[in-house]
Structure formats: C-alpha cells, structure tokens
C-alpha atoms as a PDB file:
ATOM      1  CA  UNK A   1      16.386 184.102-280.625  1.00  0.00           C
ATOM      2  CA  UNK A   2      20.234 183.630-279.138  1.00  0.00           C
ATOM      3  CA  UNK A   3      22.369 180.930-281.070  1.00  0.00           C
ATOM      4  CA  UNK A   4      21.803 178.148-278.706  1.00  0.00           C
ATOM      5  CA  UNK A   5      18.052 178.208-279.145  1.00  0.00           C
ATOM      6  CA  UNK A   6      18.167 178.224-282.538  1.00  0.00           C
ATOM      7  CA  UNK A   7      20.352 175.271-282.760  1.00  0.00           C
ATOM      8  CA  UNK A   8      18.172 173.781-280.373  1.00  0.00           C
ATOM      9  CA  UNK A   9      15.028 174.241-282.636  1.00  0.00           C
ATOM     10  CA  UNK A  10      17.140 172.822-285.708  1.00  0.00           C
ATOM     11  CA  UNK A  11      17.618 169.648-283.630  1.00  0.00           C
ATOM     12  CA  UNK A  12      13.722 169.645-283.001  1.00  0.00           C
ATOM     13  CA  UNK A  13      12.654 170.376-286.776  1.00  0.00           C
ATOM     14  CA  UNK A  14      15.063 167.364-287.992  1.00  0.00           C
ATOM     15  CA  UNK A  15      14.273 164.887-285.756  1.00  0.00           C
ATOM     16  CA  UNK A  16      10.397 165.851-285.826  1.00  0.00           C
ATOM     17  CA  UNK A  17      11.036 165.946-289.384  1.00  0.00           C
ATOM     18  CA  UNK A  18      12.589 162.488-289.364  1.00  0.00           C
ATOM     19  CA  UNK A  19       9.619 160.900-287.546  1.00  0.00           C
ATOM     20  CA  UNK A  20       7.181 162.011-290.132  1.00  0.00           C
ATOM     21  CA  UNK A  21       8.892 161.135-293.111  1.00  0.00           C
ATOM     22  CA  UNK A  22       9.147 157.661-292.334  1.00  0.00           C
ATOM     23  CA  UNK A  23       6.430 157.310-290.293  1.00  0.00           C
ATOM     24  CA  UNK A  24       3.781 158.655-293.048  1.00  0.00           C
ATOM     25  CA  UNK A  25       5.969 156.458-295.602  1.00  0.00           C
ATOM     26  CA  UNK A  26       6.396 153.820-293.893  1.00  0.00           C
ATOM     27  CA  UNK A  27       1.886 153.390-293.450  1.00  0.00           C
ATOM     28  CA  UNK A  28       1.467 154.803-297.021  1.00  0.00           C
ATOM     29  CA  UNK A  29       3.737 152.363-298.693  1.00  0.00           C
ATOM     30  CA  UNK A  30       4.420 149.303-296.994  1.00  0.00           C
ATOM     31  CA  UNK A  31       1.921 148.709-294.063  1.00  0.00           C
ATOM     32  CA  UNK A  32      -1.663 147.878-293.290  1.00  0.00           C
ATOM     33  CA  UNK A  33      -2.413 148.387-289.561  1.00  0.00           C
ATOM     34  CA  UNK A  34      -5.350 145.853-289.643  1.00  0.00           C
ATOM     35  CA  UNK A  35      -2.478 143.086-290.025  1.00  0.00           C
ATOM     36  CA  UNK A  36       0.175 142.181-287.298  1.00  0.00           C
ATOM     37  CA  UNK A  37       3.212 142.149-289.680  1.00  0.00           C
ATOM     38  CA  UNK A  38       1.666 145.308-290.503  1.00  0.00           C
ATOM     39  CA  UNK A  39       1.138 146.459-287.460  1.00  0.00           C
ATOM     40  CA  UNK A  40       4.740 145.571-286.532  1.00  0.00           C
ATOM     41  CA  UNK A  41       6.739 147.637-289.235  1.00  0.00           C
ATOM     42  CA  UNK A  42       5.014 150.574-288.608  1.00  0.00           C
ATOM     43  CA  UNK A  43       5.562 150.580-284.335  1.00  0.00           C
ATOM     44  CA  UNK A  44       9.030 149.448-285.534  1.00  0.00           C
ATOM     45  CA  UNK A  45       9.632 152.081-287.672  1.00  0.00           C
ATOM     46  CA  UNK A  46       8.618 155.256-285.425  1.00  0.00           C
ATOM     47  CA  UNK A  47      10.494 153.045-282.711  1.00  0.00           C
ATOM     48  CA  UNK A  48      13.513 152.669-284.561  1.00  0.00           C
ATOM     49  CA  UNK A  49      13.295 156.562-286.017  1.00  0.00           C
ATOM     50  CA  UNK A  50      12.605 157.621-282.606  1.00  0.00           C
ATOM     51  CA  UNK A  51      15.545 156.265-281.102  1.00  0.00           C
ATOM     52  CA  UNK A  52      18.081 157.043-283.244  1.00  0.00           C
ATOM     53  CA  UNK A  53      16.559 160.828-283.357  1.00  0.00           C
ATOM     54  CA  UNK A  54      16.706 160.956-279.839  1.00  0.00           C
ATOM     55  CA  UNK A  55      20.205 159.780-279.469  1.00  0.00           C
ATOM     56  CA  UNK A  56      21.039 162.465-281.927  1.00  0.00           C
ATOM     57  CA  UNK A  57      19.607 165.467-281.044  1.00  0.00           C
ATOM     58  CA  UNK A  58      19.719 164.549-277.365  1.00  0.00           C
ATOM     59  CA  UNK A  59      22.663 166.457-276.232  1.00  0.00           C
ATOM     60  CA  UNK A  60      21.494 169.801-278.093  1.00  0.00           C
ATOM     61  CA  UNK A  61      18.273 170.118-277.356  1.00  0.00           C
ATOM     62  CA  UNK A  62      17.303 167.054-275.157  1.00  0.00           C
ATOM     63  CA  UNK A  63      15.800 165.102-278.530  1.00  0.00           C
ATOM     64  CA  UNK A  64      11.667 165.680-277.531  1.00  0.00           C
ATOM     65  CA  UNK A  65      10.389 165.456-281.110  1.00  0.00           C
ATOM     66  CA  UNK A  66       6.837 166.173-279.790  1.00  0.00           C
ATOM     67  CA  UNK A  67       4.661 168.748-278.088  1.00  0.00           C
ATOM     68  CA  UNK A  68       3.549 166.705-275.974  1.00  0.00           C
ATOM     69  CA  UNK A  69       6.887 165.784-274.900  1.00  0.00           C
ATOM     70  CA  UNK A  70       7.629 169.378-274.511  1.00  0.00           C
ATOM     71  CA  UNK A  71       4.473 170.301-272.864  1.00  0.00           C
ATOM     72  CA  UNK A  72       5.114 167.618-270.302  1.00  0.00           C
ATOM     73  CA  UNK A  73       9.107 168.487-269.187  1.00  0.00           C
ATOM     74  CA  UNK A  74       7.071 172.116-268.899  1.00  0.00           C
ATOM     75  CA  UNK A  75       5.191 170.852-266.541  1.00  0.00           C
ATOM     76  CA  UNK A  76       6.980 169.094-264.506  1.00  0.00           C
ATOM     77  CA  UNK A  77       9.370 172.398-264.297  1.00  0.00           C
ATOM     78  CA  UNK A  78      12.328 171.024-266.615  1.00  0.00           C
ATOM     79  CA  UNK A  79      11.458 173.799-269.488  1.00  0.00           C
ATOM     80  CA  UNK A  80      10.898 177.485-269.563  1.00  0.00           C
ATOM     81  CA  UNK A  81       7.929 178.593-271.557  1.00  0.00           C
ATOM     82  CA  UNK A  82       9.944 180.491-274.286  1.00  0.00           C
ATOM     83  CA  UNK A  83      12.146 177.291-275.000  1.00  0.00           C
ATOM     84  CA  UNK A  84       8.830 175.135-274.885  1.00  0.00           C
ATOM     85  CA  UNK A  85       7.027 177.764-277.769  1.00  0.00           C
ATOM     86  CA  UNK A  86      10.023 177.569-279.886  1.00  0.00           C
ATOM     87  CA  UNK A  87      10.413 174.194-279.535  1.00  0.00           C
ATOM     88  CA  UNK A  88       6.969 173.392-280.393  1.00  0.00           C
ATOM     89  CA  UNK A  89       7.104 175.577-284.092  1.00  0.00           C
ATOM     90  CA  UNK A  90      10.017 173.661-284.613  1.00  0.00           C
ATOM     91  CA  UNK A  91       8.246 170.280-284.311  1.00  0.00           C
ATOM     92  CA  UNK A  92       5.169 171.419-285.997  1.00  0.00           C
ATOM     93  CA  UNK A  93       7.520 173.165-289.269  1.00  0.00           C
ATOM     94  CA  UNK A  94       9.119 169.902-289.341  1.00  0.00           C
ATOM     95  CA  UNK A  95       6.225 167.773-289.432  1.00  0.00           C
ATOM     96  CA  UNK A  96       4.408 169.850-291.969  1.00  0.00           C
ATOM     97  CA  UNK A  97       7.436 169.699-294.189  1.00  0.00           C
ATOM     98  CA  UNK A  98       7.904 166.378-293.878  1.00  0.00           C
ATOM     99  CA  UNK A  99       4.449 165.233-294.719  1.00  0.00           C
ATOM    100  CA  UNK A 100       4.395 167.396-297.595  1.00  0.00           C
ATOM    101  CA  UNK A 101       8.042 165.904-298.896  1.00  0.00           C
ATOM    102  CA  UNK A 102       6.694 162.247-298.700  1.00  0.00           C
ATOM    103  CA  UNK A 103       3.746 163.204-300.803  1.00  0.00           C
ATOM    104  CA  UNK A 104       5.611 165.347-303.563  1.00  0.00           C
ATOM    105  CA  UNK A 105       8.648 162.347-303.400  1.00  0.00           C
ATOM    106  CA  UNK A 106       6.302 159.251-303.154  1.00  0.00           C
ATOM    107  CA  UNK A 107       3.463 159.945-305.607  1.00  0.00           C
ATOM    108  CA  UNK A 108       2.833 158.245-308.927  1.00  0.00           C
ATOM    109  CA  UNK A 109       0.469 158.758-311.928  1.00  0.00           C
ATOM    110  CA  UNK A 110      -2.000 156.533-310.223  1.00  0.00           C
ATOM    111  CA  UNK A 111      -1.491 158.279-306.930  1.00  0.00           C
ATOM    112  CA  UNK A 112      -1.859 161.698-305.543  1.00  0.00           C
ATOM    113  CA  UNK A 113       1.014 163.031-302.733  1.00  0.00           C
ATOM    114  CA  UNK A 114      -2.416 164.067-300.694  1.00  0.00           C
ATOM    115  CA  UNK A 115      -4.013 160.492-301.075  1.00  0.00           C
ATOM    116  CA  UNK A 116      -0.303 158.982-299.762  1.00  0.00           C
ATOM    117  CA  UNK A 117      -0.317 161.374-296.805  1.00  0.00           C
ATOM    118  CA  UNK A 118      -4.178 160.978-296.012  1.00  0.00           C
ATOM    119  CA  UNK A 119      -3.479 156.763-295.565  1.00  0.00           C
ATOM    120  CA  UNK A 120      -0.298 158.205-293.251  1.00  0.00           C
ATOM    121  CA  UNK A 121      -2.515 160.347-290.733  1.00  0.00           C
ATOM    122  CA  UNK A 122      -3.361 158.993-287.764  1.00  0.00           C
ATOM    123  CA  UNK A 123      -7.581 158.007-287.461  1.00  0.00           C
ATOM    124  CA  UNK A 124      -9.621 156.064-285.164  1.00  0.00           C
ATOM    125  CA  UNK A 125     -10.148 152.707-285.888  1.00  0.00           C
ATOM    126  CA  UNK A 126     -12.014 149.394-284.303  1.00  0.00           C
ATOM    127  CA  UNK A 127     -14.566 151.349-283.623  1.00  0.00           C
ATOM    128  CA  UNK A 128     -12.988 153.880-281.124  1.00  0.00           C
ATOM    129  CA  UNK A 129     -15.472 156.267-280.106  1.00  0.00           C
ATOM    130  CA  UNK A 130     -13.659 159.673-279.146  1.00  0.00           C
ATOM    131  CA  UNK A 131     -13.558 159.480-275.791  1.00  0.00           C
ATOM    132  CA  UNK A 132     -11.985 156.438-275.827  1.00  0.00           C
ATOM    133  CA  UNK A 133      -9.558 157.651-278.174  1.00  0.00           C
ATOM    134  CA  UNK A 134      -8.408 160.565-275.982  1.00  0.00           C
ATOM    135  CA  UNK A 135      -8.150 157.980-273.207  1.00  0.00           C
ATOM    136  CA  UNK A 136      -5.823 155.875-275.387  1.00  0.00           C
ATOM    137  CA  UNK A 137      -3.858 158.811-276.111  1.00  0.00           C
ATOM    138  CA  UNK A 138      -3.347 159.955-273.141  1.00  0.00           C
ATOM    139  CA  UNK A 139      -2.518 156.590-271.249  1.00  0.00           C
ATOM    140  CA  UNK A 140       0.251 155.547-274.071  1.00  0.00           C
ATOM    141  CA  UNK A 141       0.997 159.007-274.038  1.00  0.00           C
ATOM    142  CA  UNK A 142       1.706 158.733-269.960  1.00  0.00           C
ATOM    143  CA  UNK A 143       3.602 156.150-270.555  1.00  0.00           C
ATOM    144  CA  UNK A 144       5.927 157.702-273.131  1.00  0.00           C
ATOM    145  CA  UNK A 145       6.492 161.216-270.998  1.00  0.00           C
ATOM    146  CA  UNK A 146       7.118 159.018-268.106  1.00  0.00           C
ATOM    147  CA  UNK A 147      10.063 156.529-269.331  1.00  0.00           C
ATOM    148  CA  UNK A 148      11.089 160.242-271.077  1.00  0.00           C
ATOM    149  CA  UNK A 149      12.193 161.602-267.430  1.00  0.00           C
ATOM    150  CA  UNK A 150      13.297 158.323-266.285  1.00  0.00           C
ATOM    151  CA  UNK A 151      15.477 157.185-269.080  1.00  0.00           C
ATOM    152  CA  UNK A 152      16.737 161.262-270.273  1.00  0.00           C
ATOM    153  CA  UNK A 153      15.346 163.966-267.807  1.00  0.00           C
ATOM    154  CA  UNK A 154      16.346 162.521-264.522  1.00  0.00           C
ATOM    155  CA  UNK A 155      20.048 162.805-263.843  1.00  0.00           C
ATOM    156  CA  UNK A 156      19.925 159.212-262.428  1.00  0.00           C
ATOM    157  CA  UNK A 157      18.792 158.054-265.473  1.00  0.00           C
ATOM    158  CA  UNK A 158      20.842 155.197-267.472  1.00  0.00           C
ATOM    159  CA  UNK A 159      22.619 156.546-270.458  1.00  0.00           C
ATOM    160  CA  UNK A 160      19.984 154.764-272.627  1.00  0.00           C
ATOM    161  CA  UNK A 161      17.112 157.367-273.315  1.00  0.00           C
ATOM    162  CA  UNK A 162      17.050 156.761-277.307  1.00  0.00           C
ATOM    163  CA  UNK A 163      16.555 153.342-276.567  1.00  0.00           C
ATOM    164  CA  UNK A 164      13.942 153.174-274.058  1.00  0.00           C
ATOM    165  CA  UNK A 165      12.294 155.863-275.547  1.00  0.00           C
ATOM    166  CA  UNK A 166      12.243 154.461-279.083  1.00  0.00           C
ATOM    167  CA  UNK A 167      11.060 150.879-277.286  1.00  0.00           C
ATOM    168  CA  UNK A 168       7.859 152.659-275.428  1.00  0.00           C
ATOM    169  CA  UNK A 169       7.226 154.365-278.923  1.00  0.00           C
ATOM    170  CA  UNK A 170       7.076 150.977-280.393  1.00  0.00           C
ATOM    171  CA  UNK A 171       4.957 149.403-277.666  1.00  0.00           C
ATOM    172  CA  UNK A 172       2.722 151.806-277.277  1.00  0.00           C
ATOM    173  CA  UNK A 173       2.193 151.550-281.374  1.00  0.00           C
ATOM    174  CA  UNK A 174       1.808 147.548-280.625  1.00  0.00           C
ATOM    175  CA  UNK A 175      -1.278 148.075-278.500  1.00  0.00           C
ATOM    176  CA  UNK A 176      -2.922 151.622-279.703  1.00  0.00           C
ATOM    177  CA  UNK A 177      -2.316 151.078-283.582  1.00  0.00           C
ATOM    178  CA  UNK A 178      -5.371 149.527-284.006  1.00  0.00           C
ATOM    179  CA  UNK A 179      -7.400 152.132-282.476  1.00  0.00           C
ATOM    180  CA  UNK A 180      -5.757 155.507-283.102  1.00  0.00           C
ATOM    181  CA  UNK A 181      -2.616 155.088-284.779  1.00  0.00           C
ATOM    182  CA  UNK A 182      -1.213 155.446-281.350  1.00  0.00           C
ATOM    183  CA  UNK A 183       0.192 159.401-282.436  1.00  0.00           C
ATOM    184  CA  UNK A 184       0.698 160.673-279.149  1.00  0.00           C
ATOM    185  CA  UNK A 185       2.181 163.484-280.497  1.00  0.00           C
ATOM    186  CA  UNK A 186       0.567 166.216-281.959  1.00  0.00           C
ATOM    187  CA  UNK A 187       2.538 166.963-284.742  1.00  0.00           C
ATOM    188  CA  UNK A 188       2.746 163.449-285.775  1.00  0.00           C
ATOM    189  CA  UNK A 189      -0.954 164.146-287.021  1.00  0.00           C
ATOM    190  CA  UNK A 190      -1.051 168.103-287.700  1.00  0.00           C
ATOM    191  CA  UNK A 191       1.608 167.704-290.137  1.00  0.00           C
ATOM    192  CA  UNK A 192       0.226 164.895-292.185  1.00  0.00           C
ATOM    193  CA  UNK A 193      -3.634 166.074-291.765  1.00  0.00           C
ATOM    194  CA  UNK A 194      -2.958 169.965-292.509  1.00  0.00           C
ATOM    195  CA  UNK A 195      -1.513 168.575-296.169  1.00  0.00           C
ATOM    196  CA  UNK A 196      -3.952 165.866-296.802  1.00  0.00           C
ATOM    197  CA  UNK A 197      -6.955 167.392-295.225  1.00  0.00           C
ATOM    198  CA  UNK A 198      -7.592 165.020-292.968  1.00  0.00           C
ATOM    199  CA  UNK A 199      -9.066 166.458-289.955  1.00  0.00           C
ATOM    200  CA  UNK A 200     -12.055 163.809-288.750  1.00  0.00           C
ATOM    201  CA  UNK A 201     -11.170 163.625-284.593  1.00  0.00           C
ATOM    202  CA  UNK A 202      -8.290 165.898-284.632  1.00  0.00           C
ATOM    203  CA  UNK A 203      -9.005 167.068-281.188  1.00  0.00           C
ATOM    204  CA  UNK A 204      -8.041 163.309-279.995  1.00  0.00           C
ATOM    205  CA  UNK A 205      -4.619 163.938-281.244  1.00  0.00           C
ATOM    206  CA  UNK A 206      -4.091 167.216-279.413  1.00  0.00           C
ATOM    207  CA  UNK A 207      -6.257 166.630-275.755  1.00  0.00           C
ATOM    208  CA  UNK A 208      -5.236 163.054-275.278  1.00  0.00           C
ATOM    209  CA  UNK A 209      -1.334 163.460-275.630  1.00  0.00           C
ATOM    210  CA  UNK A 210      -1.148 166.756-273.699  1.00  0.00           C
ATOM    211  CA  UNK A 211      -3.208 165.037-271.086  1.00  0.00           C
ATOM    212  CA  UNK A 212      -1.004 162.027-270.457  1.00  0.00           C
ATOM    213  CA  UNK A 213       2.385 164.506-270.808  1.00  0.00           C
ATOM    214  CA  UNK A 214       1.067 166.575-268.460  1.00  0.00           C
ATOM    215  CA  UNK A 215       0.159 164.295-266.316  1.00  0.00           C
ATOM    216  CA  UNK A 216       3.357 162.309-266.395  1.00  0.00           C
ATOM    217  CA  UNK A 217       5.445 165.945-266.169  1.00  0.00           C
ATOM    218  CA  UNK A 218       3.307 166.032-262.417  1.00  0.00           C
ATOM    219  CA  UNK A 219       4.120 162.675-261.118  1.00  0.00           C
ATOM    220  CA  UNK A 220       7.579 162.503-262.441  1.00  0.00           C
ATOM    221  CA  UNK A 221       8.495 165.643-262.808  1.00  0.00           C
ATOM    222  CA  UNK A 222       6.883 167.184-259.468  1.00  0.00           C
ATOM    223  CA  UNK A 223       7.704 164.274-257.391  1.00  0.00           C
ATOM    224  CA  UNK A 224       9.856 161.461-258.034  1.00  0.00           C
ATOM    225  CA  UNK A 225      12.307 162.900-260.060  1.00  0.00           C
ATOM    226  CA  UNK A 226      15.700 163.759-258.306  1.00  0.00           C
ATOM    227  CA  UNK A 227      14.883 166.574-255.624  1.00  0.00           C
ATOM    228  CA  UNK A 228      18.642 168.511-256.624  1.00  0.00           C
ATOM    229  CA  UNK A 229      18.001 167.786-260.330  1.00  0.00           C
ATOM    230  CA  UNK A 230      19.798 170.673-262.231  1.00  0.00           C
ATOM    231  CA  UNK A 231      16.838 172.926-264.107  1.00  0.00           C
ATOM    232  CA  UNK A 232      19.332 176.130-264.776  1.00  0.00           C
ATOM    233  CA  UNK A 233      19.079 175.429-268.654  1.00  0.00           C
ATOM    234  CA  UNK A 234      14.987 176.225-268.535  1.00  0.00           C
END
C-alpha cells in the first residue's frame, strides 16, 4: 500500500470510527427512537458527526465513511477497485472498533458493553417486513449517494459537501428511524452487531444500501455528472 492510500484509509477508519461512536452512544444512552425528541437527537447526531467528518477527511480521501458510499463513486467510475477494497476495511476496522470502545467505555455494574451496543444496532421496527426494509434502505440510501456527487464528487458542486451530506444523513434518519434505524451504511450495523451479536435482518443493512449507492453511482455518476469531470485519482 503507497503512502497516500494509507493516509487515505486513516481518514476512512476515523471518520467511520467517529460515526459509530456517537452514533451507538448517542441510541444507547440518551435516545428512544419510538419518541420524536428521540428520534431527533439521534438523526441529529449522525447528521452533525457526519458533517463535520466529511469536512475533515474530505480533502484526503474524499470523507465517504461508508461502503455504500464507496461502492456507489465505484460505480459511477469515480473509484478504482483497489482504493474502493481498502477503503472499505478501513470503514469496517473503524466501525468494529468503535462499537467495541463505546461498550468497554460506557458500561456500568448494571449494564453490559454488549447490552449498550445491542440497543445501538440498527433493527427493523413498526413492523417492517424485510423487503420493505431493503426498500427503505435503498431509497434513503439513493438519496444520500446522490446529494454525495452533487454536493462533493461533481466538480460543479458548491463547496458545501459536509453540510449537505450531514443534512440528508439527518433527514433520511427523520423518516427511516422508525423502521430501520435508517443505517444505510453497512458498517454502521456490522460494527455494532459483530460485538453485540446482533444479527436478526442483517442482509437489509448490506442489499438495501448497496442497492440505492449503486444505483445513484449510475444516474449520477454515469450521466449527469460533469462529462470532463477529472477521474485520474481512481
């Protein structure tokens, strides 16, 4: 691995890394996603974590923070395929080590690190079945790839990818919270589930996300992104 890959991957651990910690934190210790103020600080939190992330890591490795995310600027021809494999350890080291930090930091006498992490992975909820989960997924999922190449990918976006970014993260958390925990992003639920052992649906969390980044990475990334758009860092 040459130097700037590996720096690239660093940015990718710590902000995947960054997600998790407060995201699985933040629904472990503070929130209930069956109430709106709960609802709220949680799709502010990975909102507010994702955009800061973004803007950080952003000029290094181009801040995706999620396979998906990855998968979907390989699609649309943005990525090579070595950058997108390395990338995607990265994110999944990251997450695993960050779900395992918030239950070794957070636990008490009365609760186990695994039971904190368990309440912090993504499930189905409202009575989702799993088709309609993967759906979910892979519409807010869609949505997040696409405002990805319009706000950081294209080179006509505005300088404001964190923000948008972290915004559609939020949204998207708003309206699929309720029903899947509105992941769409792999490692936002492999992390957490590979420490607690929570694995009920886990193929929602991998088909629906790749689904709606790939197809995203097509439409944007295939055809209305900027025809002269510069792809000689792949």
């Amino acid at each position: 691995m040459n130097q700037t890959l590996l720096k690239q991957c660093v940015a990718e651990f710590v902000g995947t890394f960054a997600l998790i910690f407060i995201g699985v934190g933040v629904i472990a210790n503070h929130a209930d996603l069956t109430s709106n103020a709960g609802l709220l600080a949680v799709a502010l939190a990975h909102g507010f974590t994702i955009a800061v992330m973004v803007s950080a890591t952003g000029a290094i490795s181009g801040g995706h923070l999620n396979p998906a995310v990855t998968f979907g600027v390989l699609v649309g021809g943005k990525i090579g395929l070595q950058r997108s494999v390395a990338y995607w350890v990265a994110q999944i080291a990251g997450a695993v080590l960050a779900a395992a930090l918030v239950g070794l930091l957070l636990r008490s006498g009365d609760v186990s690190g695994k039971d904190l992490v368990f309440k912090g992975t993504p499930a189905l909820g409202k009575g989702a079945t799993g088709l309609q989960s993967v759906g979910i997924e892979a519409v807010l999922t869609f949505f997040l790839v696409f405002v990805v190449y319009g706000s950081a990918v294209d080179s006509r976006a505005p300088k404001i990818g964190g923000l948008a970014i972290g915004l559609t993260v939020a949204l998207d958390i708003l309206f699929g919270g309720p029903f899947t925990g509105a992941a769409m992003n792999p490692a936002r639920t492999f992390g957490p589930a590979l420490v607690s052992g929570q694995w009920d649906h886990h193929y929602v969390y991998w088909v629906g996300p790749l689904l709606g980044g790939a197809l995203a990475g097509l439409i944007y990334g295939r055809f209305l992104i900027k025809p002269d758009v510069d792809s000689s860092s792949k």
